[in-house]
PDB file of N, CA and C in Angstrom:
ATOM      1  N   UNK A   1       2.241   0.485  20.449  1.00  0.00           N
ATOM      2  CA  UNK A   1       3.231   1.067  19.566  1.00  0.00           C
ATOM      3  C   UNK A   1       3.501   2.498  20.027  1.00  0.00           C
ATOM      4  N   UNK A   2       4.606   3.146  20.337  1.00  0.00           N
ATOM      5  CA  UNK A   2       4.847   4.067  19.888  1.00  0.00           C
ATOM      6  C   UNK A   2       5.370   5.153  18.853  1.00  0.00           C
ATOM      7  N   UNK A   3       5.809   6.174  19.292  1.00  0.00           N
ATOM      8  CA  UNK A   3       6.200   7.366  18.065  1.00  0.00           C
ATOM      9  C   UNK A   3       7.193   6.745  17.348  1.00  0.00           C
ATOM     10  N   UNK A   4       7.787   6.441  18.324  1.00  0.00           N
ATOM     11  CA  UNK A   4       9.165   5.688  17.924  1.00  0.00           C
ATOM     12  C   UNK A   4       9.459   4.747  16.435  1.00  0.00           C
ATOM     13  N   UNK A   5       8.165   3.771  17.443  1.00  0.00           N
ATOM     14  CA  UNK A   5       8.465   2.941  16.199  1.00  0.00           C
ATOM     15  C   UNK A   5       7.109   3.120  14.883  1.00  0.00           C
ATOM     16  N   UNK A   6       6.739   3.992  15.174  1.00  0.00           N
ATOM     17  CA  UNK A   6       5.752   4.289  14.308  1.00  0.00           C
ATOM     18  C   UNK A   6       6.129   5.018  12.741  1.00  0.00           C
ATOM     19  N   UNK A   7       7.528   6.040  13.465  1.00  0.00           N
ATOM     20  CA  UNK A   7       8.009   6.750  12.551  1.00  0.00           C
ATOM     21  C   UNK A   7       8.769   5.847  12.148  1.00  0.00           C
ATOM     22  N   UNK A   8       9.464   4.808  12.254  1.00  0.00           N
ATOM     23  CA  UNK A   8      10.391   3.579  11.805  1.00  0.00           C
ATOM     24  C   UNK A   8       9.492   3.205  10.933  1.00  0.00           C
ATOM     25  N   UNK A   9       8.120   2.645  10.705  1.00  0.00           N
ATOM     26  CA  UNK A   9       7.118   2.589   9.632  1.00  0.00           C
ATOM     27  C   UNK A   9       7.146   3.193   8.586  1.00  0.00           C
ATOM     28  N   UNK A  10       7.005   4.229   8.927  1.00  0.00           N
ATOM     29  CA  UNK A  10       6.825   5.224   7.836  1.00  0.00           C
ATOM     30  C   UNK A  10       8.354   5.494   6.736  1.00  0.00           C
ATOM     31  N   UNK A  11       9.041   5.394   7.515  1.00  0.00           N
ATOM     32  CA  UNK A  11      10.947   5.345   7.128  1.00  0.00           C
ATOM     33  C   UNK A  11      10.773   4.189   5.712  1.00  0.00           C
ATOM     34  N   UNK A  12      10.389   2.775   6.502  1.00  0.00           N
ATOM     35  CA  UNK A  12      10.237   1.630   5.377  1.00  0.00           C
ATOM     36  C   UNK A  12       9.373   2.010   4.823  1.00  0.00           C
ATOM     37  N   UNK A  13       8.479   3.035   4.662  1.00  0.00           N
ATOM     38  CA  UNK A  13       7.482   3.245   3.072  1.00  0.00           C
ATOM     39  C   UNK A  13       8.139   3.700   2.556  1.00  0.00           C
ATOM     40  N   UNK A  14       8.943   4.881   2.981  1.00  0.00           N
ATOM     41  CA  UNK A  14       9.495   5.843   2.123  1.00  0.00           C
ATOM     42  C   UNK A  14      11.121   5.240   1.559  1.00  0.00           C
ATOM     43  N   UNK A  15      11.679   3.977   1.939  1.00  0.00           N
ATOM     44  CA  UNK A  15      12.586   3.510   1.600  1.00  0.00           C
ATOM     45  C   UNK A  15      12.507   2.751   0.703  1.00  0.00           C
ATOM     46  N   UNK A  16      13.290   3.514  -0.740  1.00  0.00           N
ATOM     47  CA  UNK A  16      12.849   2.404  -1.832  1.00  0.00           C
ATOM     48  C   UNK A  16      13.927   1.424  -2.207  1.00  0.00           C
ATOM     49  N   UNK A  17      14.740   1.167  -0.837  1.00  0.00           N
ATOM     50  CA  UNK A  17      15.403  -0.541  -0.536  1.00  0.00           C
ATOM     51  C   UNK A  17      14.645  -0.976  -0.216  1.00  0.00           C
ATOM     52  N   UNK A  18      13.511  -0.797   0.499  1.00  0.00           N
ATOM     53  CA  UNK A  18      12.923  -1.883   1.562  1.00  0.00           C
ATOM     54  C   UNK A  18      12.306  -2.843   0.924  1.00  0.00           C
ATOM     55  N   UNK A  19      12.070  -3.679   0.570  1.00  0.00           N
ATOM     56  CA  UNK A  19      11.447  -5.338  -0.172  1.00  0.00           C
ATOM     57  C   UNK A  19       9.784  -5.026   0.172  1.00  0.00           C
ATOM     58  N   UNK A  20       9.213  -5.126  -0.851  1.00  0.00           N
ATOM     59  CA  UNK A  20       7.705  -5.036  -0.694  1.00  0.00           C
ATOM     60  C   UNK A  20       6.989  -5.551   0.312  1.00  0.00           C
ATOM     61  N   UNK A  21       7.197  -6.491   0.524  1.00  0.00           N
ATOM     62  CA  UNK A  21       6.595  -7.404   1.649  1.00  0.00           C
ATOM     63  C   UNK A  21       6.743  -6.674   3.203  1.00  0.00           C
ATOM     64  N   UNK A  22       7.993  -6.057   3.355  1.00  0.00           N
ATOM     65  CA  UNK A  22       7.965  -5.082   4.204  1.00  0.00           C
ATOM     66  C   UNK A  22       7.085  -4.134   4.521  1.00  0.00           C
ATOM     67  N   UNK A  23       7.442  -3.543   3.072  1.00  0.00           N
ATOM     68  CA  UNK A  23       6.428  -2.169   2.853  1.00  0.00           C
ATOM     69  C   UNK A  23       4.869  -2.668   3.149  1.00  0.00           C
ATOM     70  N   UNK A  24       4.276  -3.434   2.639  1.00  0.00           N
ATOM     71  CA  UNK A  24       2.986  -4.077   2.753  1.00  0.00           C
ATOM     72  C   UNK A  24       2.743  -4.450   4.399  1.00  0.00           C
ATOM     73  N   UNK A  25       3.699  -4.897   5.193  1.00  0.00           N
ATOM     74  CA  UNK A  25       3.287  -5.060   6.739  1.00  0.00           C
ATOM     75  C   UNK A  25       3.774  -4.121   7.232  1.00  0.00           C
ATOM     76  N   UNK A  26       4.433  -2.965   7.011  1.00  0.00           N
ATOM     77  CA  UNK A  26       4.038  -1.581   7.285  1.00  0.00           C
ATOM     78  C   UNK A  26       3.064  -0.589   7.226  1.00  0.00           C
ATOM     79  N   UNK A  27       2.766  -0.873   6.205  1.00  0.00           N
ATOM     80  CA  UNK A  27       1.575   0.037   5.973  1.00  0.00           C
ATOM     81  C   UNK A  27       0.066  -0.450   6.676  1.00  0.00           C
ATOM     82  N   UNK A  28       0.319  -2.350   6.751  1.00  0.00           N
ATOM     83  CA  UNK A  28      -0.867  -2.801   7.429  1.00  0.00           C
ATOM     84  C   UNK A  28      -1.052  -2.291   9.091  1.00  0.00           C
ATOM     85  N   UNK A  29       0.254  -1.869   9.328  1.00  0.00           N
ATOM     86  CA  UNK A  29       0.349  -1.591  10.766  1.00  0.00           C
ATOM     87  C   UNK A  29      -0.060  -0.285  11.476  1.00  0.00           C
ATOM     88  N   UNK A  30       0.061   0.731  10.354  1.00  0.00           N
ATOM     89  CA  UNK A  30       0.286   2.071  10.305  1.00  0.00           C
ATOM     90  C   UNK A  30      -1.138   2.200   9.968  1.00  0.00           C
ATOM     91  N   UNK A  31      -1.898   1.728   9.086  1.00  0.00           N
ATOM     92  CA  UNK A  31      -3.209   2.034   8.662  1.00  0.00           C
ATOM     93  C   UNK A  31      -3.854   1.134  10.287  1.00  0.00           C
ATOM     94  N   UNK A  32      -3.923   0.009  10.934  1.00  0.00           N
ATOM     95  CA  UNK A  32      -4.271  -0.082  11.996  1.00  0.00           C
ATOM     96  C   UNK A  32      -4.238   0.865  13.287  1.00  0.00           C
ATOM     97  N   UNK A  33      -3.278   1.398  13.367  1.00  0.00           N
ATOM     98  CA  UNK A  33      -2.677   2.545  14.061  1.00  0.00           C
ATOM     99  C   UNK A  33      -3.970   3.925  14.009  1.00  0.00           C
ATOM    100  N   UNK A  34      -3.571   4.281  12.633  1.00  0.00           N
ATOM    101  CA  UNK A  34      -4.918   5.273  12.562  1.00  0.00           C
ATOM    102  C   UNK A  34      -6.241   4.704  12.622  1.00  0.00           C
ATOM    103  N   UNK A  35      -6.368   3.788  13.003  1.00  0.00           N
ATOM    104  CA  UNK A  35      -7.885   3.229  13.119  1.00  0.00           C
ATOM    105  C   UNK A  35      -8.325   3.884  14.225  1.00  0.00           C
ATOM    106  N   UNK A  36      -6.847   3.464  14.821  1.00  0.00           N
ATOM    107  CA  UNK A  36      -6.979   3.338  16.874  1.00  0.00           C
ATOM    108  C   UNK A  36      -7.223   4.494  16.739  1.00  0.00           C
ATOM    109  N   UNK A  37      -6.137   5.118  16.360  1.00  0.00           N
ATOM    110  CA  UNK A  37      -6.202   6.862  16.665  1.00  0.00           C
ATOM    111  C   UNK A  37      -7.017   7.768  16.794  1.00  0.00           C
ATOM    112  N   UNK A  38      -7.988   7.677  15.072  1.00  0.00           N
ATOM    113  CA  UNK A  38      -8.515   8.464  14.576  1.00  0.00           C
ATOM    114  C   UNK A  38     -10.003   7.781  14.302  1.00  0.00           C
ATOM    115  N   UNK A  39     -10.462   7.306  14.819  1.00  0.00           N
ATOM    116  CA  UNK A  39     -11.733   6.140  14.932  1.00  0.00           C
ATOM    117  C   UNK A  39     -12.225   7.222  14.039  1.00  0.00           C
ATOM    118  N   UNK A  40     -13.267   6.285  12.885  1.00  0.00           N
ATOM    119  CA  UNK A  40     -14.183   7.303  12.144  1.00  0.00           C
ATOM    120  C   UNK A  40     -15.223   7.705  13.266  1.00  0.00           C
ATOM    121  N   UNK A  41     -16.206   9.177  12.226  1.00  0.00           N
ATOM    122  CA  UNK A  41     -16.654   9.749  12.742  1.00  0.00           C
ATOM    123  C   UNK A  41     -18.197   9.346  12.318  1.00  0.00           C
ATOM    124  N   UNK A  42     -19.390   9.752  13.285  1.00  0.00           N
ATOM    125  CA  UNK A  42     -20.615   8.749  12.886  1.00  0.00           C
ATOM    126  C   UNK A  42     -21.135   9.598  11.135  1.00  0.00           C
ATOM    127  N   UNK A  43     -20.483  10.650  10.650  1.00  0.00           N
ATOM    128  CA  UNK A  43     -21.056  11.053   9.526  1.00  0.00           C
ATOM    129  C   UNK A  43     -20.080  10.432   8.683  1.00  0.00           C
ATOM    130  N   UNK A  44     -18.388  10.195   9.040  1.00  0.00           N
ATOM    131  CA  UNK A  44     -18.060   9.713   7.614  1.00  0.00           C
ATOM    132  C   UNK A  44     -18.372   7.842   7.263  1.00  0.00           C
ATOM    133  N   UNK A  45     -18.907   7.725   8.697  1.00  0.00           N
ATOM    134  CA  UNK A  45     -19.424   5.799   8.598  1.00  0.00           C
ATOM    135  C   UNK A  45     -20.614   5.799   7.699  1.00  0.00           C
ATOM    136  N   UNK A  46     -21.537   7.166   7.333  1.00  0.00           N
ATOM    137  CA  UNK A  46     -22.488   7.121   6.074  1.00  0.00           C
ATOM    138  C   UNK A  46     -22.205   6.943   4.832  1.00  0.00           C
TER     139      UNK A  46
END
């Protein structure tokens, strides 16, 4: 994924046309995303 379409994610959260079901496999994507990103750290895995 990139920025690109990452910020396209975030667009459908903040769009309150977008149909839930959207919003819900957006956010599943975006919260995967920061997994990658931002891997926890060994003190907040306590």
């Amino acid at each position: 994924m990139n920025r690109h379409e990452a910020l396209r994610l975030v667009n459908k959260l903040l769009d309150p046309e977008t149909p839930m079901d959207e919003k819900q496999r957006a956010a599943a994507q975006l919260s995967e995303l920061i997994r990658i990103l931002l891997p926890e750290s060994n003190e907040e895995q306590k």
